[in-house]
Protein backbone atom coordinates (compact mmCIF):
# COMPACT_ATOMS: atom_id res chain seq x y z
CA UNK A 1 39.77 -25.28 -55.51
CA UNK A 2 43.15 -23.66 -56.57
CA UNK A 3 44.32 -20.31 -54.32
CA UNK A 4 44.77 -17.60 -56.27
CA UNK A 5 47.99 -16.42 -56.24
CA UNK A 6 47.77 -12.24 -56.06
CA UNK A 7 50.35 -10.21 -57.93
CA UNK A 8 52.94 -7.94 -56.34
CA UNK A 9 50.97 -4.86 -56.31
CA UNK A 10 47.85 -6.07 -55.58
CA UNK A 11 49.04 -7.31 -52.80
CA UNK A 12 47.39 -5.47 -49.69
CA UNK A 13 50.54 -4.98 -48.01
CA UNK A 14 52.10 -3.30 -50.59
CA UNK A 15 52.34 0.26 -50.52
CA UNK A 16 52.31 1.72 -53.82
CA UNK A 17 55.60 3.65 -55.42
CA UNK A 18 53.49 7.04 -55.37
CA UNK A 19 52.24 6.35 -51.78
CA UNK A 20 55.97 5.63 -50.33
CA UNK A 21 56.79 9.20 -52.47
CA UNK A 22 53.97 10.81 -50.73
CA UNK A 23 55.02 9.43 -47.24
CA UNK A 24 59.00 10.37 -47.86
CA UNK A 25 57.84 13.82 -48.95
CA UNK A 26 56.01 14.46 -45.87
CA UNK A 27 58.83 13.12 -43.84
CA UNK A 28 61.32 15.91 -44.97
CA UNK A 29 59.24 18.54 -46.03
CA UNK A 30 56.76 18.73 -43.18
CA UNK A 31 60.16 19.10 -40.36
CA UNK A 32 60.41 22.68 -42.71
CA UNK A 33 57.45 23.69 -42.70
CA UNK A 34 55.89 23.43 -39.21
CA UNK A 35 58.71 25.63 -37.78
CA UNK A 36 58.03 28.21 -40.67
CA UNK A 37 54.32 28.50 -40.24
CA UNK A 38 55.16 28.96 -36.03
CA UNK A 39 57.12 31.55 -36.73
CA UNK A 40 54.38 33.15 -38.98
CA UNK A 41 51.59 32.99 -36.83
CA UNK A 42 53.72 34.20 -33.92
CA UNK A 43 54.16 37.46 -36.04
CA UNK A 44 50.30 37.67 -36.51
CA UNK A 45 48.79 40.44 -34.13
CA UNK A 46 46.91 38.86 -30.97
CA UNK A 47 49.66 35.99 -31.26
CA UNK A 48 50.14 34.87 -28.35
CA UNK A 49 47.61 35.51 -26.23
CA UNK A 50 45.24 32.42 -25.33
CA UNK A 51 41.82 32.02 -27.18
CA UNK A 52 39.96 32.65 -24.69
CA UNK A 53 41.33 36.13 -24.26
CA UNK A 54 40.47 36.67 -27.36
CA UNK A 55 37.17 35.86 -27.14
CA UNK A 56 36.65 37.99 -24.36
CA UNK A 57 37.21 40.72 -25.95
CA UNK A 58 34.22 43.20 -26.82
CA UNK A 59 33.17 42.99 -30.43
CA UNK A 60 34.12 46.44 -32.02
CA UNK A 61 31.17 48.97 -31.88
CA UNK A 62 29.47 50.09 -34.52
CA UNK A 63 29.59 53.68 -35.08
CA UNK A 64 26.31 55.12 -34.03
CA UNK A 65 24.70 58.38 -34.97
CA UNK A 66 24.64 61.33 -32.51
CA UNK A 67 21.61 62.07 -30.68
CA UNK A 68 21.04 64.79 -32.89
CA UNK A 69 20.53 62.23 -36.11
CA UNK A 70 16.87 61.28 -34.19
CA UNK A 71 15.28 64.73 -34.76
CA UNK A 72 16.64 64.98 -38.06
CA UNK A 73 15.79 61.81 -39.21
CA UNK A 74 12.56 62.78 -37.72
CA UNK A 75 12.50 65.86 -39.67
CA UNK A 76 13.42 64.35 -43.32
CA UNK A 77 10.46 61.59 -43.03
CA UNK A 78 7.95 63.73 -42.18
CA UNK A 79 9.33 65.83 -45.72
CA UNK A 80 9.30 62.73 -47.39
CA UNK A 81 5.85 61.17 -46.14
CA UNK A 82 4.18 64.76 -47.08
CA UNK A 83 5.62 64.26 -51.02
CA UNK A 84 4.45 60.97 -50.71
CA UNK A 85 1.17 60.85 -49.09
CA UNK A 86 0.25 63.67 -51.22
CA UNK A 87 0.84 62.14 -54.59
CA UNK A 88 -0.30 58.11 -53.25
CA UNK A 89 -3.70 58.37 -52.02
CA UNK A 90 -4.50 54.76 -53.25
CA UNK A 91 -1.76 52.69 -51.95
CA UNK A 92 -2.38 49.13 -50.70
CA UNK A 93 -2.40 49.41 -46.70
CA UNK A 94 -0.86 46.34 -46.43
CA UNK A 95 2.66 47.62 -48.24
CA UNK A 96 5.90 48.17 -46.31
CA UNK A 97 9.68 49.24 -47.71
CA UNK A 98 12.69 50.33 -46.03
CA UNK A 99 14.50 52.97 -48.02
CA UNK A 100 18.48 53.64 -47.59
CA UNK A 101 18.42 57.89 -47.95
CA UNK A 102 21.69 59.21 -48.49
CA UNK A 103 22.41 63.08 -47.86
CA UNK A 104 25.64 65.49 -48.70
CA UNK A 105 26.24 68.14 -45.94
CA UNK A 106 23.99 70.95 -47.61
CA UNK A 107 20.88 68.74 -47.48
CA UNK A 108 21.12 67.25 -51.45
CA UNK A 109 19.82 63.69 -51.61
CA UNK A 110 22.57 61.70 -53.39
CA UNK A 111 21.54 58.26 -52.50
CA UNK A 112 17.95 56.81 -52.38
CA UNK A 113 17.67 52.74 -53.16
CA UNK A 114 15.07 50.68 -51.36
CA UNK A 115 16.92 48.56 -48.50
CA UNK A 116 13.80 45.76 -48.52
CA UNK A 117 10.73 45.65 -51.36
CA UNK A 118 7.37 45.86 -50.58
CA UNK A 119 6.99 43.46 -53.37
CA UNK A 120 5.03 45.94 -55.37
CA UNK A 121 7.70 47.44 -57.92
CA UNK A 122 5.07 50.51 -58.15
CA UNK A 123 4.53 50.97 -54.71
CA UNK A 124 8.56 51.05 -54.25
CA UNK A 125 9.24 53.32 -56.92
CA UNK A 126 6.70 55.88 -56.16
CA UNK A 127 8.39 56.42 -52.40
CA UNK A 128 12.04 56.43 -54.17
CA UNK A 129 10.17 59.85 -55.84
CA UNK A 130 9.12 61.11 -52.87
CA UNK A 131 12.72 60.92 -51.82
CA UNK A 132 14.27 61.85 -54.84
CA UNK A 133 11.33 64.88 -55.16
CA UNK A 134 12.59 65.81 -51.16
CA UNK A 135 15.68 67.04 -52.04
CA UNK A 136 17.26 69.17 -50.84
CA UNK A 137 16.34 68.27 -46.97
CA UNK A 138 17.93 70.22 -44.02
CA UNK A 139 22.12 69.78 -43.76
CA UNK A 140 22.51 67.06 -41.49
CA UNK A 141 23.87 67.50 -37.89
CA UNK A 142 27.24 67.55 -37.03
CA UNK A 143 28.98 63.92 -36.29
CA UNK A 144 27.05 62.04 -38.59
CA UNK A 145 28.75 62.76 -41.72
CA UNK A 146 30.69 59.72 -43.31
CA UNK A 147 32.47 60.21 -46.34
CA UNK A 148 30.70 63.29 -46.70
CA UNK A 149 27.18 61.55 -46.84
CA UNK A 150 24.53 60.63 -43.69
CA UNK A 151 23.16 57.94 -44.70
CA UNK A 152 19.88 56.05 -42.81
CA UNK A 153 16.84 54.00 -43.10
CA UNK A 154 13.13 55.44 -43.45
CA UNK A 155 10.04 53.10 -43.21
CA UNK A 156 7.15 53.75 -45.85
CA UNK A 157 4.51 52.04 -44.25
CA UNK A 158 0.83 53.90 -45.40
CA UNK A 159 -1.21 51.90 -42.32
CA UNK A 160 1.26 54.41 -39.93
């Protein structure tokens, strides 16, 4: 049997002409760059400090709602269940929906859009009328005003 004699750039020695342009490339441009992006990320804020002072760091805190949100809160479900109760006397006892309520300082309902179905598109439409119908509710405390809305959750749970 004859060896096979193996072309020049088959050869698995030789590096290919865009390979040795890819390896030149790196050799000059990468020198550049690595002092550039230093620089960059030395100008980012927390630069500088080790990771694990970063990490140690608290996690920012959510803004939370005064105490006086609870009784109001309170207050605006107990509206809202009456509206609804009253008009939903056969509702499945086994239905559940969170509701995100929004509310402008003098008590008008702006927002009302169910945060998690109870699967039944009736059953979940007939509360977001119940909200809608509540309106206007009491002006919200002070503090809890964001953009000039409070908004919160309400459960509409019929087995409560």
């Amino acid at each position: 049997m004859k060896p096979r004699s193996i072309p020049r750039g088959e050869h698995p020695g030789y590096m290919p002409d865009l390979a040795l342009a890819v390896v030149v490339h790196l050799a000059v441009v990468v020198p550049v760059l690595v002092p550039l992006l230093a620089q960059w990320i030395r100008h980012q804020p927390g630069a500088g400090e080790p990771i694990t002072a970063l990490l140690a760091q608290p996690a920012p805190e959510k803004p939370t709602a005064p105490a006086s949100a609870v009784p109001y809160k309170r207050a605006a479900e107990q509206k809202i269940n009456r509206l609804w109760r009253g008009a939903n006397h056969g509702v499945a006892a086994n239905r559940a929906c969170l509701v995100h309520v929004g509310v402008r300082a003098d008590g008008t309902v702006v927002l009302a859009r169910i945060a998690r179905s109870s699967g039944s598109p009736a059953f979940d439409e007939s509360v977001l009328r119940a909200v809608r119908a509540s309106s206007p509710l009491l002006p919200p405390p002070d503090g809890v005003l964001r953009s000039g809305i409070y908004e919160f959750d309400l459960l509409f749970d019929p087995s409560d």
